[in-house]
N, C-alpha and C. Protein backbone atom coordinates (compact mmCIF):
# COMPACT_ATOMS: atom_id res chain seq x y z
N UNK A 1 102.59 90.46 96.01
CA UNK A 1 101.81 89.30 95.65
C UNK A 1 101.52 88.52 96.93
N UNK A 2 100.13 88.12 97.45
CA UNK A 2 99.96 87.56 98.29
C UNK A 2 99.64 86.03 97.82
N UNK A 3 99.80 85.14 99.29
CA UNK A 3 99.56 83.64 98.52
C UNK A 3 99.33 82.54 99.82
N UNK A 4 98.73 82.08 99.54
CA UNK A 4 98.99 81.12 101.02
C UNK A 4 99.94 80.81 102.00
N UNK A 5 100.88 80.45 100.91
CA UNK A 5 102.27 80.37 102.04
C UNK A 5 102.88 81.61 102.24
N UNK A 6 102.88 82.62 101.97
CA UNK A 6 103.25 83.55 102.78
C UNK A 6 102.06 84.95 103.24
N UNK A 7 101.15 84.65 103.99
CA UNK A 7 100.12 85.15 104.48
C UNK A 7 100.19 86.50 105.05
N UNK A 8 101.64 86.83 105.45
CA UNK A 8 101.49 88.02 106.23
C UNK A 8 102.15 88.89 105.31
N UNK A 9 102.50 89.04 103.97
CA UNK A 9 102.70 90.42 103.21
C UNK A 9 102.80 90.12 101.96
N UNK A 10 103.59 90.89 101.13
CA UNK A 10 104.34 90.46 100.01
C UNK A 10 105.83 90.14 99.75
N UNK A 11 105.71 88.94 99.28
CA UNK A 11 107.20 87.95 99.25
C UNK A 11 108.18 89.19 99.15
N UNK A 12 108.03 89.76 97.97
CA UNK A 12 109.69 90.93 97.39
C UNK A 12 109.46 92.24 97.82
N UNK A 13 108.85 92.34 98.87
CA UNK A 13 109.02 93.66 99.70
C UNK A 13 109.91 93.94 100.78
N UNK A 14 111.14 94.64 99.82
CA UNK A 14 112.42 94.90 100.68
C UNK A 14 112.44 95.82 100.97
N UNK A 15 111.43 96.75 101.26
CA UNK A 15 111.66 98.41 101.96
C UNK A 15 112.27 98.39 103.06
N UNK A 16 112.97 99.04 103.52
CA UNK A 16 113.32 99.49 104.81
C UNK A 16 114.13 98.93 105.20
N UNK A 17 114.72 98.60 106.61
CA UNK A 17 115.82 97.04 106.79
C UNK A 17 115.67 96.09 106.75
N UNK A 18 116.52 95.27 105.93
CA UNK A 18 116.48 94.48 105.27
C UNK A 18 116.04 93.25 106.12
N UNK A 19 115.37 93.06 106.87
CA UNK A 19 114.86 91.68 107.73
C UNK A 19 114.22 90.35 106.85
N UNK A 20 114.52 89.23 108.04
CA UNK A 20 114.22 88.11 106.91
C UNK A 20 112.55 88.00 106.82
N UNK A 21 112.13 87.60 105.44
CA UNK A 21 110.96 87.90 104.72
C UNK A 21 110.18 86.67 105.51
N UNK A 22 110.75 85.54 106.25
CA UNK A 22 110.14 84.66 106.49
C UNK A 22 111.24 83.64 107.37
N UNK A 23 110.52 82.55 108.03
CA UNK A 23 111.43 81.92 108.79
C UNK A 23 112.17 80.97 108.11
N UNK A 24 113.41 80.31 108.37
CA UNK A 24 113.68 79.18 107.57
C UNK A 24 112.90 77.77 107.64
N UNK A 25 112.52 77.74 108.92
CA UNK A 25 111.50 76.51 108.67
C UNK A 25 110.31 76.59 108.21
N UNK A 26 109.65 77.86 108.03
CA UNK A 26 108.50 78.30 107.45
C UNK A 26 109.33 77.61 105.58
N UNK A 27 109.65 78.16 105.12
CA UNK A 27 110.51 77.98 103.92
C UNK A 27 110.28 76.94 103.61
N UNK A 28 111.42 75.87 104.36
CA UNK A 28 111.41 74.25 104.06
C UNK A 28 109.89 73.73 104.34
N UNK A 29 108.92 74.02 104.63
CA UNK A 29 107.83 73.52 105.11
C UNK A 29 106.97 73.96 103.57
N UNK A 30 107.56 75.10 103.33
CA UNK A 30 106.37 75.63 101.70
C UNK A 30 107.17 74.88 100.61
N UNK A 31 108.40 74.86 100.45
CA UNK A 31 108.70 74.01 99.26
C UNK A 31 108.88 72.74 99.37
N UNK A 32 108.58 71.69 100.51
CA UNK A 32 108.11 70.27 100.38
C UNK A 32 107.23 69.87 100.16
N UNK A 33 106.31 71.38 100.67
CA UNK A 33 104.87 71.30 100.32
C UNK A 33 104.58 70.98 98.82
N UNK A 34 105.38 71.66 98.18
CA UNK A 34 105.64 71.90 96.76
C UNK A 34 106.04 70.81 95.90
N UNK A 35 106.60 69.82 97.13
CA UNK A 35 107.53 68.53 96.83
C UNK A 35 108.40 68.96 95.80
N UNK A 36 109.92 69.88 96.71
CA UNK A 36 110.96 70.11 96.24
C UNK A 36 111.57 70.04 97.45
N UNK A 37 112.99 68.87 96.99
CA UNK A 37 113.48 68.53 97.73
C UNK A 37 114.68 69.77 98.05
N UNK A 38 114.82 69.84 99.61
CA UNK A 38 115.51 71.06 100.26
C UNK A 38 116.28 70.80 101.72
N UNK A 39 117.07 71.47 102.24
CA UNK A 39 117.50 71.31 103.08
C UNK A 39 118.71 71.94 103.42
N UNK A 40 118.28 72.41 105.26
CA UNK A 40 119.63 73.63 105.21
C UNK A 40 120.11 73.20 106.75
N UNK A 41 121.54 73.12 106.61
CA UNK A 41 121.85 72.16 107.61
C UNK A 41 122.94 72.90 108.04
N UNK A 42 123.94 72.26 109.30
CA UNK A 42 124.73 73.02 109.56
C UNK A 42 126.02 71.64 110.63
N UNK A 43 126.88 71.26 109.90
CA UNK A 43 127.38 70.24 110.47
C UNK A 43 128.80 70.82 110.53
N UNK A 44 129.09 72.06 110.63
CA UNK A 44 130.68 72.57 110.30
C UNK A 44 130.90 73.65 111.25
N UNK A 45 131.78 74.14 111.64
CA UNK A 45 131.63 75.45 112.30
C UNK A 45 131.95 76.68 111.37
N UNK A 46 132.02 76.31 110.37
CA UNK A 46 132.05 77.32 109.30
C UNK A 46 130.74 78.06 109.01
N UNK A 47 129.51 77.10 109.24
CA UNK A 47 128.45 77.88 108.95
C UNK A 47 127.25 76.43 108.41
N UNK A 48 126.44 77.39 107.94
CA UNK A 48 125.42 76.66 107.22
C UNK A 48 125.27 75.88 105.92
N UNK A 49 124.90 75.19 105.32
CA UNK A 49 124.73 74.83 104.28
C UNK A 49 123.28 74.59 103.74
N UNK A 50 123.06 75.11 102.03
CA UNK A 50 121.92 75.27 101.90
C UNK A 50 121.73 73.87 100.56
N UNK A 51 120.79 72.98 100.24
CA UNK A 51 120.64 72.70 99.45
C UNK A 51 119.50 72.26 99.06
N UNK A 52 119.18 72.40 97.48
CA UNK A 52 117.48 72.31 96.66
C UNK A 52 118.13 71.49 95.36
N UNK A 53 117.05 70.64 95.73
CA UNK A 53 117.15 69.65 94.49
C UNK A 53 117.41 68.61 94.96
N UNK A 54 117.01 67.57 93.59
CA UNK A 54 117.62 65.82 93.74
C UNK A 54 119.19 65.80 92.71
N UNK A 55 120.16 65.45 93.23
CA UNK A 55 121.39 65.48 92.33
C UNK A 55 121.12 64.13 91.53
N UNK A 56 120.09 63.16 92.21
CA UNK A 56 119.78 61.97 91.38
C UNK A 56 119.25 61.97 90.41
N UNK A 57 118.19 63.31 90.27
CA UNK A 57 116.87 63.18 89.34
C UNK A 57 116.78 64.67 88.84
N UNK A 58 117.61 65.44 89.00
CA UNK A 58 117.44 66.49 88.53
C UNK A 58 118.05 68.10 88.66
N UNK A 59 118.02 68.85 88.11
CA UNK A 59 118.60 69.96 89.17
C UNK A 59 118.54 69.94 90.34
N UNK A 60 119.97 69.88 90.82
CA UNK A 60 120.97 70.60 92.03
C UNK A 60 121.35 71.56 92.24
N UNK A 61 121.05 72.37 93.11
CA UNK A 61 121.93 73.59 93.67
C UNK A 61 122.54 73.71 95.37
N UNK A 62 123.88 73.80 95.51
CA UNK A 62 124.38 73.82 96.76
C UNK A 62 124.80 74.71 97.17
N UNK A 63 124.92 75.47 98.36
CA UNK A 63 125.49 76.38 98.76
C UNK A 63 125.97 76.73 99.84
N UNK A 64 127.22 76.85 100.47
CA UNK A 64 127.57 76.70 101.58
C UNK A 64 128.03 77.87 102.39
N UNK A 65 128.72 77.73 103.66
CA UNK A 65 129.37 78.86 104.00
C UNK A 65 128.11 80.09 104.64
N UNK A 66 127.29 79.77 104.67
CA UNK A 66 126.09 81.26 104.99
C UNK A 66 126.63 81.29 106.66
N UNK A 67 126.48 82.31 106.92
CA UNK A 67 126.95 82.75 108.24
C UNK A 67 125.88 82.81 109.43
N UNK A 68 124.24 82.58 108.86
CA UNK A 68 123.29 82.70 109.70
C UNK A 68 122.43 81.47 108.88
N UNK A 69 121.41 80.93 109.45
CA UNK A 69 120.30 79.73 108.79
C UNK A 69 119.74 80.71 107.81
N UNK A 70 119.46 81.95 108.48
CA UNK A 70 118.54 83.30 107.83
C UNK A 70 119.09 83.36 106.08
N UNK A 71 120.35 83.54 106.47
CA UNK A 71 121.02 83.90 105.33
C UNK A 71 120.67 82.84 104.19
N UNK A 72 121.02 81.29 104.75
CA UNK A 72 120.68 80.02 103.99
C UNK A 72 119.27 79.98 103.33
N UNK A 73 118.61 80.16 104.13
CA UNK A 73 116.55 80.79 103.73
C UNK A 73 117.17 81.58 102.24
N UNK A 74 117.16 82.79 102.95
CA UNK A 74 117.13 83.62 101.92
C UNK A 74 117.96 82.95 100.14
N UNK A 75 118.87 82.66 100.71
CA UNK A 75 119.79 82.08 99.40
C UNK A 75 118.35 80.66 98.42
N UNK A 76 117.77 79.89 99.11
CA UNK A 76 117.46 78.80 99.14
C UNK A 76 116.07 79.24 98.09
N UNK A 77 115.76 80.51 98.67
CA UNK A 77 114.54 81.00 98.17
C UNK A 77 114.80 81.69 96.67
N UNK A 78 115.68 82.33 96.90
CA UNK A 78 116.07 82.90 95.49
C UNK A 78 116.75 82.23 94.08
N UNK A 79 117.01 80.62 95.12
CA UNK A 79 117.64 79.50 93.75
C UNK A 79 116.57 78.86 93.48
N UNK A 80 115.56 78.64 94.17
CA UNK A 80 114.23 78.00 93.88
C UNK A 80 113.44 79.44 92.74
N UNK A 81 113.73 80.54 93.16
CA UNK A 81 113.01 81.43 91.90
C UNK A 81 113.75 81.70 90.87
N UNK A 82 115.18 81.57 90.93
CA UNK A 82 115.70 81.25 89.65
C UNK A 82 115.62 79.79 88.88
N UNK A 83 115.53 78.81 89.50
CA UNK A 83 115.35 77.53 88.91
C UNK A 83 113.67 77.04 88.30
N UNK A 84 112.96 78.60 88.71
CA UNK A 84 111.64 78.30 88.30
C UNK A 84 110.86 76.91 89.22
N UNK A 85 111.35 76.52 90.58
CA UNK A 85 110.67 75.86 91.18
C UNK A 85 109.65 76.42 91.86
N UNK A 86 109.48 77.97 92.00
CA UNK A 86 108.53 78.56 92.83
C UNK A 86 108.44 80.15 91.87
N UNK A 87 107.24 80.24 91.95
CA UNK A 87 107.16 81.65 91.17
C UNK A 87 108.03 82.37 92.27
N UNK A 88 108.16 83.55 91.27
CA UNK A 88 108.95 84.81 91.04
C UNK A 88 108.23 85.82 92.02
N UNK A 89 108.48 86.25 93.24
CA UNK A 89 107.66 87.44 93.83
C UNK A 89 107.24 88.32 92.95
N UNK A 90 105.64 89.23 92.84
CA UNK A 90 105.85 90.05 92.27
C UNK A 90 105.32 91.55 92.99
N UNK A 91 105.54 92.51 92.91
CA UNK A 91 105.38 94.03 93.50
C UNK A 91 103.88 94.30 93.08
N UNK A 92 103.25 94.56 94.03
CA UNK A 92 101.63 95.47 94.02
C UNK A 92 101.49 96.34 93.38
């Protein structure tokens, strides 16, 4: 499925090694666009932290511990397509 924000392929095309589908600031830049609140931060030496949503106003999801920002992307992207904040990739 092609789409504006991601211009150079299709979102759920995992052939081959597994590389990240997109950058993390590319990411946070398409779902604010979206005006969904997000953010992946890293204040620990444990790692990253990923979070989507207002805990004030609505679904929250947090997630911590990712070992790369990459990893945080990826996680960030797949709770936004389970929470139905961003369609669902789909295969050609």
């Amino acid at each position: 499925m092609m789409n504006r924000d991601f211009p150079d392929g299709l979102q759920g095309d995992t052939t081959g090694p597994r590389a990240a589908r997109f950058s993390a600031g590319h990411l946070l830049v398409v779902l604010r666009r979206h005006q969904i609140p997000c953010s992946i931060d890293s204040f620990s030496a444990r790692g990253w932290t990923a979070r989507l949503g207002d805990p004030a106003k609505g679904p929250y999801s947090e997630q911590v511990y990712f070992r790369t920002h990459h990893a945080a992307a990826e996680w960030l992207l797949e709770e936004a397509e389970r929470l139905g904040a961003v369609a669902r990739a789909g295969r050609a």
